[in-house]
Protein backbone atom coordinates (compact mmCIF):
# COMPACT_ATOMS: atom_id res chain seq x y z
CA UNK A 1 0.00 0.00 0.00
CA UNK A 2 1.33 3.73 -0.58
CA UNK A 3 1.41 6.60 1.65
CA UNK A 4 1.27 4.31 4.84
CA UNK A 5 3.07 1.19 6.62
CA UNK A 6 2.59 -2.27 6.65
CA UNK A 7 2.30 -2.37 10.20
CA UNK A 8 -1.24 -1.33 9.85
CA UNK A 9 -1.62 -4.86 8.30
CA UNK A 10 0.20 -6.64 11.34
CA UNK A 11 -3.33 -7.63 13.58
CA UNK A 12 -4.51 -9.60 10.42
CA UNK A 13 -1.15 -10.69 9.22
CA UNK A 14 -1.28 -12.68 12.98
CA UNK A 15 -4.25 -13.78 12.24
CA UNK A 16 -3.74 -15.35 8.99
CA UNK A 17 -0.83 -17.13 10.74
CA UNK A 18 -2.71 -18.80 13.04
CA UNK A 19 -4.45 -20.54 10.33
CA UNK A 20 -1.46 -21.95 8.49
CA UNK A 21 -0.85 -18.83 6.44
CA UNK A 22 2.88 -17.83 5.49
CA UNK A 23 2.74 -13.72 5.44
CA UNK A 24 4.60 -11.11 4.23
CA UNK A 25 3.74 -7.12 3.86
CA UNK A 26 5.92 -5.62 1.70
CA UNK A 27 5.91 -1.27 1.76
CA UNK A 28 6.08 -0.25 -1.55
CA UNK A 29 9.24 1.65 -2.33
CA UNK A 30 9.28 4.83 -1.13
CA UNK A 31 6.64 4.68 1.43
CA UNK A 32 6.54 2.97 5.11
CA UNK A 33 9.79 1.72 6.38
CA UNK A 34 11.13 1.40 3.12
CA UNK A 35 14.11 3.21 1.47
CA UNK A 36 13.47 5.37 -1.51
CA UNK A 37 13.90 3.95 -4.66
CA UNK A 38 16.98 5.46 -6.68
CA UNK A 39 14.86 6.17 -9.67
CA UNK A 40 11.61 7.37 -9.98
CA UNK A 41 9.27 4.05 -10.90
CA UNK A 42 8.16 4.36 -14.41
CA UNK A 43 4.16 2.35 -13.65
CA UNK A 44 2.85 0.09 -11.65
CA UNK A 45 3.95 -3.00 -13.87
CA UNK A 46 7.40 -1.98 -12.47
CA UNK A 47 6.31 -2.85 -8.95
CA UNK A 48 4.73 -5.58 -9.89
CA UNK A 49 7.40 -6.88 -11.70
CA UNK A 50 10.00 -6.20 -8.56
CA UNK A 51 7.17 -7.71 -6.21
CA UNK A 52 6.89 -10.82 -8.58
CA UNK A 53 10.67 -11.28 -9.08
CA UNK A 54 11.55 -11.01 -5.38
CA UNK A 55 8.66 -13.50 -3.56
CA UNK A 56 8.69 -15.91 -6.85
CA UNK A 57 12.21 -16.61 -5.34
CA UNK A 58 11.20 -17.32 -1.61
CA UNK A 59 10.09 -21.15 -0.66
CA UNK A 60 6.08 -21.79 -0.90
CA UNK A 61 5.70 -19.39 -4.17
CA UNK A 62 6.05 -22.35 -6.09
CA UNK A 63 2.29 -22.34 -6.73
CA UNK A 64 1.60 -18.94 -5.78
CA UNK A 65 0.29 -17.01 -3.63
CA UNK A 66 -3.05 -15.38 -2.38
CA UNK A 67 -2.74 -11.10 -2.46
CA UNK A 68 -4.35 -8.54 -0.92
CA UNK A 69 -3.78 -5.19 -1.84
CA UNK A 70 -4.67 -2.48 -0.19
CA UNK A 71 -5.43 1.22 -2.24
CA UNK A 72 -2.42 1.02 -4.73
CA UNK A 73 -1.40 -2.56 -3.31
CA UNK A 74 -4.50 -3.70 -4.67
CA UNK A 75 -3.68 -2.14 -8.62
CA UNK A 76 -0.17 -3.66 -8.19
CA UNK A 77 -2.08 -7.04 -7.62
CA UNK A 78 -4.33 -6.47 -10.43
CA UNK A 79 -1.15 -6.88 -12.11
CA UNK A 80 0.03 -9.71 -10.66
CA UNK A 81 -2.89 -11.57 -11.34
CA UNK A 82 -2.16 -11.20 -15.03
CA UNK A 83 -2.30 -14.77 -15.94
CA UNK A 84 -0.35 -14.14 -19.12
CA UNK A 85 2.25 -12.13 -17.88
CA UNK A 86 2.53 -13.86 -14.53
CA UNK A 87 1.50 -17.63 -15.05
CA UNK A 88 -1.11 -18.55 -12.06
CA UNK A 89 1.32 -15.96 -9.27
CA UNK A 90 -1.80 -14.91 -8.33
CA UNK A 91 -4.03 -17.68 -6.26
CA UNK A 92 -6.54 -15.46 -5.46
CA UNK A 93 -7.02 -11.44 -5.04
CA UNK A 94 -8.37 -9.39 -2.62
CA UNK A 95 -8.21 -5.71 -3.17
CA UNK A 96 -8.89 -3.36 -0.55
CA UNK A 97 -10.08 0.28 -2.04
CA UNK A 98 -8.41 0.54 -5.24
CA UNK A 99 -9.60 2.29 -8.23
CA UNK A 100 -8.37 1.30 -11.58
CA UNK A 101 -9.74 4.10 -13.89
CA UNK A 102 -9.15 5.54 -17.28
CA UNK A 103 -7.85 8.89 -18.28
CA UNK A 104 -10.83 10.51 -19.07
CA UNK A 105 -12.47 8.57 -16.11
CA UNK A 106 -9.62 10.36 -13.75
CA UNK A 107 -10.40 13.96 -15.48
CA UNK A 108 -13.58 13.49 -14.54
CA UNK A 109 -13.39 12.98 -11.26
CA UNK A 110 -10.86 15.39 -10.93
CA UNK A 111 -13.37 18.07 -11.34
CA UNK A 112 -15.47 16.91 -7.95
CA UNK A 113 -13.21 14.70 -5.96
CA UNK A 114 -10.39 16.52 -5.91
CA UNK A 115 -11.48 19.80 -3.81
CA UNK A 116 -10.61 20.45 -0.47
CA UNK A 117 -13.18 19.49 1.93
CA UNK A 118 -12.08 22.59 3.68
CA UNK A 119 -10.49 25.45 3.26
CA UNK A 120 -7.56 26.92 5.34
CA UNK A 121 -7.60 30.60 6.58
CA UNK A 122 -4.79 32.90 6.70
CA UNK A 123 -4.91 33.34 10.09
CA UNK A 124 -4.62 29.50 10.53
CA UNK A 125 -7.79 29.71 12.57
């Protein structure tokens, strides 16, 4: 997930444990406890493809995996569930508030979404 820390997914990572789950929470680079990545990520497909090439290495990916992804964890697993880029990576998918939209689709919602609920004084009253 961006803009936040996979500790926030600890409670239910402990959870999923206790019923025979392996799990891991990686921060996507940049955000959480993660370092900054030395270039600026071209898409999401890069993440995916760093997330894919890193766990596909680890024991038990051998038949993939189940995701959840939470706001842009969840696009980056939209990804990964790509059957024809990825083989069957992706078990399942769970996404967690994302929004996959087109251009035109953002533009438009630009126009509403994208106000400030409020609006700041001068005075910082």
């Amino acid at each position: 997930m961006s803009a936040s820390s996979s500790a926030s997914m600890h409670a239910l990572m402990q959870k999923l444990a206790a019923l025979g789950y392996t799990c891991y929470a990686p921060d996507r680079p940049g955000f959480g406890a993660s370092d900054d990545p030395d270039i600026e990520p071209p898409s999401i497909a890069w993440y995916a493809e760093l997330y894919h090439a890193s766990f596909s290495l680890l024991p038990g990916f051998e038949h993939g995996c189940h995701i959840l992804g939470h706001d842009s964890g969840g696009i980056i697993g939209t990804e990964l569930a790509n059957a024809e880029r990825y083989g069957g990576f992706a078990r399942s998918l769970t996404c967690i508030g994302p929004t996959v939209m087109s251009a035109e689709q953002r533009l438009e919602m630009s126009k509403t979404f994208l106000e400030p609920i409020n609006k700041p004084v001068p005075s910082g009253g």
